[in-house]
Each structure stands twice: as C-alpha cells, then as structure tokens.
Protein backbone atom coordinates (compact mmCIF):
# COMPACT_ATOMS: atom_id res chain seq x y z
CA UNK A 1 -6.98 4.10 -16.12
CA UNK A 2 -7.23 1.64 -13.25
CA UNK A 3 -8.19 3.30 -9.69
CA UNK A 4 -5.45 4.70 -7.41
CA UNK A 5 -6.30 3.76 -3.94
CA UNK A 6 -2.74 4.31 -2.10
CA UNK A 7 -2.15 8.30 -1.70
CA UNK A 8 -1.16 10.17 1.41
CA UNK A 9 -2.02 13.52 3.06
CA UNK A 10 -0.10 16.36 4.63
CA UNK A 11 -0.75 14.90 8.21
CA UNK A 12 1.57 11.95 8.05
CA UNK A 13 4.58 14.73 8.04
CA UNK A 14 6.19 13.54 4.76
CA UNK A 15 3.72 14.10 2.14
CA UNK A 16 2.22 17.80 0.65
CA UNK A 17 -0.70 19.09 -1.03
CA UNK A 18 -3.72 19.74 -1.07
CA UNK A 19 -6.87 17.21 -1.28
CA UNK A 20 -8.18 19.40 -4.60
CA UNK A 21 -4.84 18.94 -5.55
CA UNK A 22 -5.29 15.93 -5.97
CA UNK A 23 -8.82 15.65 -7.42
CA UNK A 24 -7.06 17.92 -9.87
CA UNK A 25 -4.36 14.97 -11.07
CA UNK A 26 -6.94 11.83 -10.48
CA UNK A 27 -8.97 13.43 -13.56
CA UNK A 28 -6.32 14.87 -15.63
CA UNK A 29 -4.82 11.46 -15.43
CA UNK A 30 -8.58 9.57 -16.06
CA UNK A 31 -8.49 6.93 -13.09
CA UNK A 32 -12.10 4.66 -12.63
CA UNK A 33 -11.54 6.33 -8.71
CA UNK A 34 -9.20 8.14 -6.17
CA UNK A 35 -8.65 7.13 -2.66
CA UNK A 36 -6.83 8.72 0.16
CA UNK A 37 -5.14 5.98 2.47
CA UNK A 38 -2.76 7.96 4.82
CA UNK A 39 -0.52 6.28 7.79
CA UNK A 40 -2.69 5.54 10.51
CA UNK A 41 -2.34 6.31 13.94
CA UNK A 42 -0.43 3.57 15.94
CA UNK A 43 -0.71 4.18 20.07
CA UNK A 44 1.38 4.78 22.10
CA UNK A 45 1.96 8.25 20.34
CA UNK A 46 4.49 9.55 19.48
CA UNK A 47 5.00 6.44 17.74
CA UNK A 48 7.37 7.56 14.85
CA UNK A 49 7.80 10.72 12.65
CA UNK A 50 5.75 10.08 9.63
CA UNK A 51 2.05 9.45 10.78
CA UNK A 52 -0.91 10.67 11.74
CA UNK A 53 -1.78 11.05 15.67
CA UNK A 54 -4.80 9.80 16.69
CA UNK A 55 -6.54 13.37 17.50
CA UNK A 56 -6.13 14.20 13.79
CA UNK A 57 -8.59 11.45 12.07
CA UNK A 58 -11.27 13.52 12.48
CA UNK A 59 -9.15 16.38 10.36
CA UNK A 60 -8.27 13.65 8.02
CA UNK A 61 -12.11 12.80 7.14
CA UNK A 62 -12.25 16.31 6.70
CA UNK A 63 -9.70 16.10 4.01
CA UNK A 64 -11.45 13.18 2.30
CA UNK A 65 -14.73 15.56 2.01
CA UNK A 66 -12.77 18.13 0.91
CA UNK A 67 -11.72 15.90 -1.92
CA UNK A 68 -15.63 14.80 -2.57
CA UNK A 69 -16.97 17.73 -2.31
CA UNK A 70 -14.12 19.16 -5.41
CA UNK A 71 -14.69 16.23 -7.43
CA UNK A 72 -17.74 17.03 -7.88
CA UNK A 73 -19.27 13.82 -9.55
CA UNK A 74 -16.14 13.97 -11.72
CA UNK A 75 -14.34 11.49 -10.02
CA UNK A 76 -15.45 8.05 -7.18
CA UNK A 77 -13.39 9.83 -4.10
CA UNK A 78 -12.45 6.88 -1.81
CA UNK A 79 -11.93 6.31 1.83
CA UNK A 80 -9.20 4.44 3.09
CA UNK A 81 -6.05 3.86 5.68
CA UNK A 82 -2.99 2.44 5.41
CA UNK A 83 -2.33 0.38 8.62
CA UNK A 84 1.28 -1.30 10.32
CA UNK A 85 1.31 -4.53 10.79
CA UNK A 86 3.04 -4.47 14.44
CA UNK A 87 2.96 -7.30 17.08
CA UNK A 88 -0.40 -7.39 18.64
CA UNK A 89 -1.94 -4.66 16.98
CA UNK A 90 -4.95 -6.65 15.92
CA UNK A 91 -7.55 -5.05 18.70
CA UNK A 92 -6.48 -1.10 17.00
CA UNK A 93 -6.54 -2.07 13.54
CA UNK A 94 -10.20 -3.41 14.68
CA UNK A 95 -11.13 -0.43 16.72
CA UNK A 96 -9.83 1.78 13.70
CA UNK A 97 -12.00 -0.16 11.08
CA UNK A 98 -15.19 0.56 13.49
CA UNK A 99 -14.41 4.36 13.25
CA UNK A 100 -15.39 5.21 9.58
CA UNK A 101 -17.18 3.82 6.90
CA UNK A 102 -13.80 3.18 4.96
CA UNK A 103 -13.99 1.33 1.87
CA UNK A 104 -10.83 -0.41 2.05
CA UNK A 105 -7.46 -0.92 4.54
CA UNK A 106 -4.17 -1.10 3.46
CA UNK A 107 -2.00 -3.38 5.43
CA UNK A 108 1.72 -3.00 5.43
CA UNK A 109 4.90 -4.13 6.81
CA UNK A 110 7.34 -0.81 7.56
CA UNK A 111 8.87 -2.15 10.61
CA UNK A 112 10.73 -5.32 11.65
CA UNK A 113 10.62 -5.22 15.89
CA UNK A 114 11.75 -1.75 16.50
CA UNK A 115 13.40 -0.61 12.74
CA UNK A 116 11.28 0.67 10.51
CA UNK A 117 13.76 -0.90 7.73
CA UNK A 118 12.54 1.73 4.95
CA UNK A 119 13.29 5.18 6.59
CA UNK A 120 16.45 6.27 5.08
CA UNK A 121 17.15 7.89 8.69
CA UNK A 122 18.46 4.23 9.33
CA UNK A 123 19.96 3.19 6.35
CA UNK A 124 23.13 2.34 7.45
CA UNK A 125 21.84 -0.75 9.76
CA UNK A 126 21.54 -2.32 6.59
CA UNK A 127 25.25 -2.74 5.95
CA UNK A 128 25.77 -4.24 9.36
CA UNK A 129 22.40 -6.76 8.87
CA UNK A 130 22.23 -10.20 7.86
CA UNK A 131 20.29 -10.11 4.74
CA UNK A 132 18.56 -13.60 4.75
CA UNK A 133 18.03 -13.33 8.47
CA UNK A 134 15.73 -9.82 7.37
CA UNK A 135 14.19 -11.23 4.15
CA UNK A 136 13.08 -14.60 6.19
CA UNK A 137 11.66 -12.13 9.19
CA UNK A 138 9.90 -9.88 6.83
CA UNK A 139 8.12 -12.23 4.53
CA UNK A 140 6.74 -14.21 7.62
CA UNK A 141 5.67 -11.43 9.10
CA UNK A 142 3.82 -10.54 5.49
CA UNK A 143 2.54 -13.88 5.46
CA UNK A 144 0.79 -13.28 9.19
CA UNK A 145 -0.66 -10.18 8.34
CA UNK A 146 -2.16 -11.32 5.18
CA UNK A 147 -3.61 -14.47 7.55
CA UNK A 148 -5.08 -12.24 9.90
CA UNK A 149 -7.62 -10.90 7.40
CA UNK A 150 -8.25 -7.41 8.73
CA UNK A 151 -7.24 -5.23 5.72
CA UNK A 152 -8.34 -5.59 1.87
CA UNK A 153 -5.50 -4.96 0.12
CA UNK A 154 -1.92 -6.03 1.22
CA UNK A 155 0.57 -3.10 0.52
CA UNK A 156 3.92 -3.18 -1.23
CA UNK A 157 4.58 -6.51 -0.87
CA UNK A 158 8.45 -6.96 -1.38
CA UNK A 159 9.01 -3.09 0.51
CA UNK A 160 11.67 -5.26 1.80
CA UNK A 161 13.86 -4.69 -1.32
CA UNK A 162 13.62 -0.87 -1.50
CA UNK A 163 17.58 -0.23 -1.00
CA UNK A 164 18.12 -3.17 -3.14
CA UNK A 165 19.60 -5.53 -0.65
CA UNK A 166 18.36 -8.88 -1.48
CA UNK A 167 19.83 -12.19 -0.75
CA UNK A 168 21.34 -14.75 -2.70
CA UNK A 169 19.63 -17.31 -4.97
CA UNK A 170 16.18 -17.56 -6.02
CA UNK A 171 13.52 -15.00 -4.43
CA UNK A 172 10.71 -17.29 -4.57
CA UNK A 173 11.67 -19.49 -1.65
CA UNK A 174 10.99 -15.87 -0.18
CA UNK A 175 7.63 -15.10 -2.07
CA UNK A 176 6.18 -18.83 -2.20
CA UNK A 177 4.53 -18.94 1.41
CA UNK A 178 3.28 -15.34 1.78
CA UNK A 179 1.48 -15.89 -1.67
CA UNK A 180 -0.35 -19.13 -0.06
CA UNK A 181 -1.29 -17.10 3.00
CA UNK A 182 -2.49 -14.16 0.66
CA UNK A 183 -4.73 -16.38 -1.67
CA UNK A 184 -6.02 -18.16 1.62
CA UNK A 185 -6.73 -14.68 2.71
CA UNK A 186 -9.01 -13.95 -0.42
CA UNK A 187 -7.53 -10.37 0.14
CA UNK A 188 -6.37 -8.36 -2.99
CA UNK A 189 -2.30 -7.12 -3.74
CA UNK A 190 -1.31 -3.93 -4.97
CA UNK A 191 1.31 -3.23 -8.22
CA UNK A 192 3.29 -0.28 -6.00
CA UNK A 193 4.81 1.98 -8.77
CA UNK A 194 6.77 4.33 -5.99
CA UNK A 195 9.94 1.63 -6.20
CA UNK A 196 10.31 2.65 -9.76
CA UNK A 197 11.98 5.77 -8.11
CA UNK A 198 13.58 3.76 -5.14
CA UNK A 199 16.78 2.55 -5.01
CA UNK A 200 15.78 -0.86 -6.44
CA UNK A 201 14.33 0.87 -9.30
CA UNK A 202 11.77 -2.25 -9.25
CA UNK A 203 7.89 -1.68 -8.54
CA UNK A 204 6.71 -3.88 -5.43
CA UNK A 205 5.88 -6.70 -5.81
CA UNK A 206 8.78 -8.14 -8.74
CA UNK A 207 7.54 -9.63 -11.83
CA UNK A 208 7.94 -12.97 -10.57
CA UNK A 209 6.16 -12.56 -7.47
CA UNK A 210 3.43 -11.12 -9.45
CA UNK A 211 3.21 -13.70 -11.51
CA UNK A 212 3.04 -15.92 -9.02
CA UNK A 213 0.35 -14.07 -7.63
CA UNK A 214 -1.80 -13.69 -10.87
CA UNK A 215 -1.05 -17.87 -10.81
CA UNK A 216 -2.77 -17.87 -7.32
CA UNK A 217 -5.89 -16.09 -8.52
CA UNK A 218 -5.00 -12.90 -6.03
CA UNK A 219 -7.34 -9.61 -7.01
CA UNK A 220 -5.51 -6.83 -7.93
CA UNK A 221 -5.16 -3.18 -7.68
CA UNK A 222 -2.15 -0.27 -8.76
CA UNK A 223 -1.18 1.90 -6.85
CA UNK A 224 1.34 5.47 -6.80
CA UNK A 225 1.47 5.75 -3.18
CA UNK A 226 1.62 9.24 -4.17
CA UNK A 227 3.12 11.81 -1.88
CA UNK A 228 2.40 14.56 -3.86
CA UNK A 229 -0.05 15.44 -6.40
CA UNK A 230 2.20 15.11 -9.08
CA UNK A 231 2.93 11.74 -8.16
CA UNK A 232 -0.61 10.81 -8.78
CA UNK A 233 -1.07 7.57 -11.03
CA UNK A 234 2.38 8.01 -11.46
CA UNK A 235 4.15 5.48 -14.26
CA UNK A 236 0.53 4.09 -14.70
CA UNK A 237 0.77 2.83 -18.10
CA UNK A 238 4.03 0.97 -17.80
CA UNK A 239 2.29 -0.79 -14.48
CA UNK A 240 -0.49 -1.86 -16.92
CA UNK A 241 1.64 -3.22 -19.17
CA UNK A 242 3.33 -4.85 -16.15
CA UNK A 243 0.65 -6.41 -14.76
CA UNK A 244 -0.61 -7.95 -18.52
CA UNK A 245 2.27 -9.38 -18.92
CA UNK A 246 1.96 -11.36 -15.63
CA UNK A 247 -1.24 -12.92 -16.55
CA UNK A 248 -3.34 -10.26 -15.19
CA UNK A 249 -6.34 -8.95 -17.48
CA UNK A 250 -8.23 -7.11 -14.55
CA UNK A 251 -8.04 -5.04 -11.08
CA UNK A 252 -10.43 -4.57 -8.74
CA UNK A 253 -12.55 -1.43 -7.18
CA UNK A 254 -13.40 -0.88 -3.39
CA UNK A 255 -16.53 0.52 -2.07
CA UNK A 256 -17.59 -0.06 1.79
CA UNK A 257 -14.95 -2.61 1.53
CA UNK A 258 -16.50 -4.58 -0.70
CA UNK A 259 -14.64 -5.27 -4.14
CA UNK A 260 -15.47 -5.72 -7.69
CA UNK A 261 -13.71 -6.36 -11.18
CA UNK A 262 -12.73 -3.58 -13.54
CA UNK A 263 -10.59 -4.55 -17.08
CA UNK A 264 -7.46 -3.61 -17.44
C-alpha cells in the first residue's frame, strides 16, 4: 500500500486516538510509511476551534515519537503539518518549517477571507452564496498557494466541493490554471479519500482534475486524512484503482522533505 501522509491528532479538537493507535492500523493495513500532519497553529490564537495552539507543538512532536518509538522498525513514522493558506501568512508558514525537521508540509485552503467554507457550523452561508463567485475565489487562491512554493504536497485540492455545490458547466475552466501553477510549482497533489464520506461522495481532487494532473506530470501521494485510527488508509484500494485509471502508475515518499518514487 502507498504511504499515508495526511492524519491528525487529538490536539486539533476534532480528531481521537492515540499515536499507537495508529501505528496499530498503518501496519495492519501494510502502508510503505505513516505520517502525522495535524492543523497547525495559525497566530493570533484563538484562531478557530479545530487546531493546534502554538504552545502545544512541542506536545505534538511528542506524539510523533510516541508513534516511532511503537513502530518499532515496523513501520517509516513521518513528520509533517498541515498548514492554511491565509493572506500573508508566508513569514509563519516559514518560521514553522524552521521549527522541526519535518519531512513534508501540507498546504491547504479551509478558509475563503473570514469563512472557513468546510465547517458544517456554517453551512447554511452556502445557500445564500454565489457559487461561481466562491469556486473562482477558491481556485485562485489554490493556484497562489501552490505558486508560493512553501509546502510539498498541496492538500485536497477541490475541498471546495465538499457539500456538493458546484457551478454550472464544465469544471475545468475551474481546475485548468491551478494545475499550471501546481506543475510550475514542481510540488506533489494528494488523492484525498475523506470526500468519499462527504457530502459530495467524490474523493478530492475529481477524476478529471486528476487526470489533468497526471497529464501535467504532478507527483503524487493518497491520503485518508484520517481522524481516527480506523480511518487509517481508509478506501485505499479503490484510490489506487482511481489514480491508475488517471494515468498514474506511481506516488511519491517524503523524507526531510525530499521526495522519491514508489509504484503503485
């Protein structure tokens, strides 16, 4: 099984379990390598409700040894973060990457100005939104993260559709320029199999944006974003399957944030 890079902790306030837990599920379930990638702290805290604060990385590296130290050899435990992509956040992302030796950073898009558009605390501001006007705001903002280059993998690409509003006509007008920002980037996508169990019942990205993506010669990885330990390489095989049938023959491992090819 490929490597499963995107899992959370207990500290971001909406996951549970423990970091053997885990271990535990990474080898029943055979992944290459396990990596812990919780919500990072964003300043000024309290930010939101589902993060880390900044006091508790040092706790959360404690985790990650935890996790070594009951895989045993068994299992490559990896070090990671999942990061926002929030307007001028590019000196903390680069003072977080200085704290740790991580081996890779996650970037994501949760929030569009001041709505993070995927809590379902908010999900009725969806009803009174203009659906375009979101879609064209999100995917530019995707397509400036990817440009910035500070993370190695960009996260959940089309998080956008998770209560399956989507506009009109054909997506790719939508997927098109973030794709040409992500290849420039030389950074690596994930196959996100948590919207299997969203209301779009689609994993991020859709077929056709990975597709496009495989066309573009962008790296990459799958991912459970598990929130539990059950959730681990969750719906793994059908995301292989996925992924072959978009072109893709291979993902990619992280170490020290440097990447190289596994077969699928």
């Amino acid at each position: 099984m490929p490597a499963d890079y995107h899992t959370h902790t207990p500290l971001c306030r909406h996951a549970s379990g423990d970091p053997e837990e885990y271990i535990d599920a990474a080898v029943a379930a055979g992944l290459s390598a396990f990596g812990l990638s919780d919500h990072a702290p964003v300043l000024p805290e309290p930010f939101d409700d589902w993060r880390m604060f900044e006091h508790q990385l040092p706790e959360y590296f404690q985790l990650i040894e935890r996790a070594r130290k009951h895989a045993a050899g068994r299992i490559d435990v990896r070090c990671g973060l999942e990061c926002d992509w929030l307007p001028g956040c590019e000196s903390w992302i680069a003072d977080l990457a200085a704290r740790h030796p991580w081996d890779y950073l996650i970037g994501s898009v949760h929030y569009l100005d001041d709505w993070d558009f995927d809590n379902p605390k908010w999900l009725g501001r969806w009803a009174e939104s203009d659906v375009e006007a979101l879609w064209t705001h999100y995917w530019q903002t995707y397509a400036a993260m990817a440009r910035s280059g500070l993370f190695d993998i960009m996260g959940h690409a089309d998080l956008i559709k998770k209560f399956a509003f989507r506009p009109a006509g054909d997506l790719r007008r939508f997927y098109e320029p973030a794709i040409a920002a992500i290849a420039d980037s030389g950074k690596a996508i994930e196959l996100n199999t948590a919207g299997w169990h969203k209301p779009c019942a689609e994993a991020y990205p859709a077929d056709a944006f990975l597709a496009l993506a495989c066309e573009a010669g962008i790296p990459l990885v799958i991912s459970s974003d598990a929130h539990a330990p059950t959730e681990v390489a969750r719906d793994f095989p059908k995301a292989i399957e996925l992924a072959k049938s978009c072109g893709y023959a291979e993902t990619v491992l992280f170490e020290q944030r440097t990447r190289r090819n596994e077969a699928l």
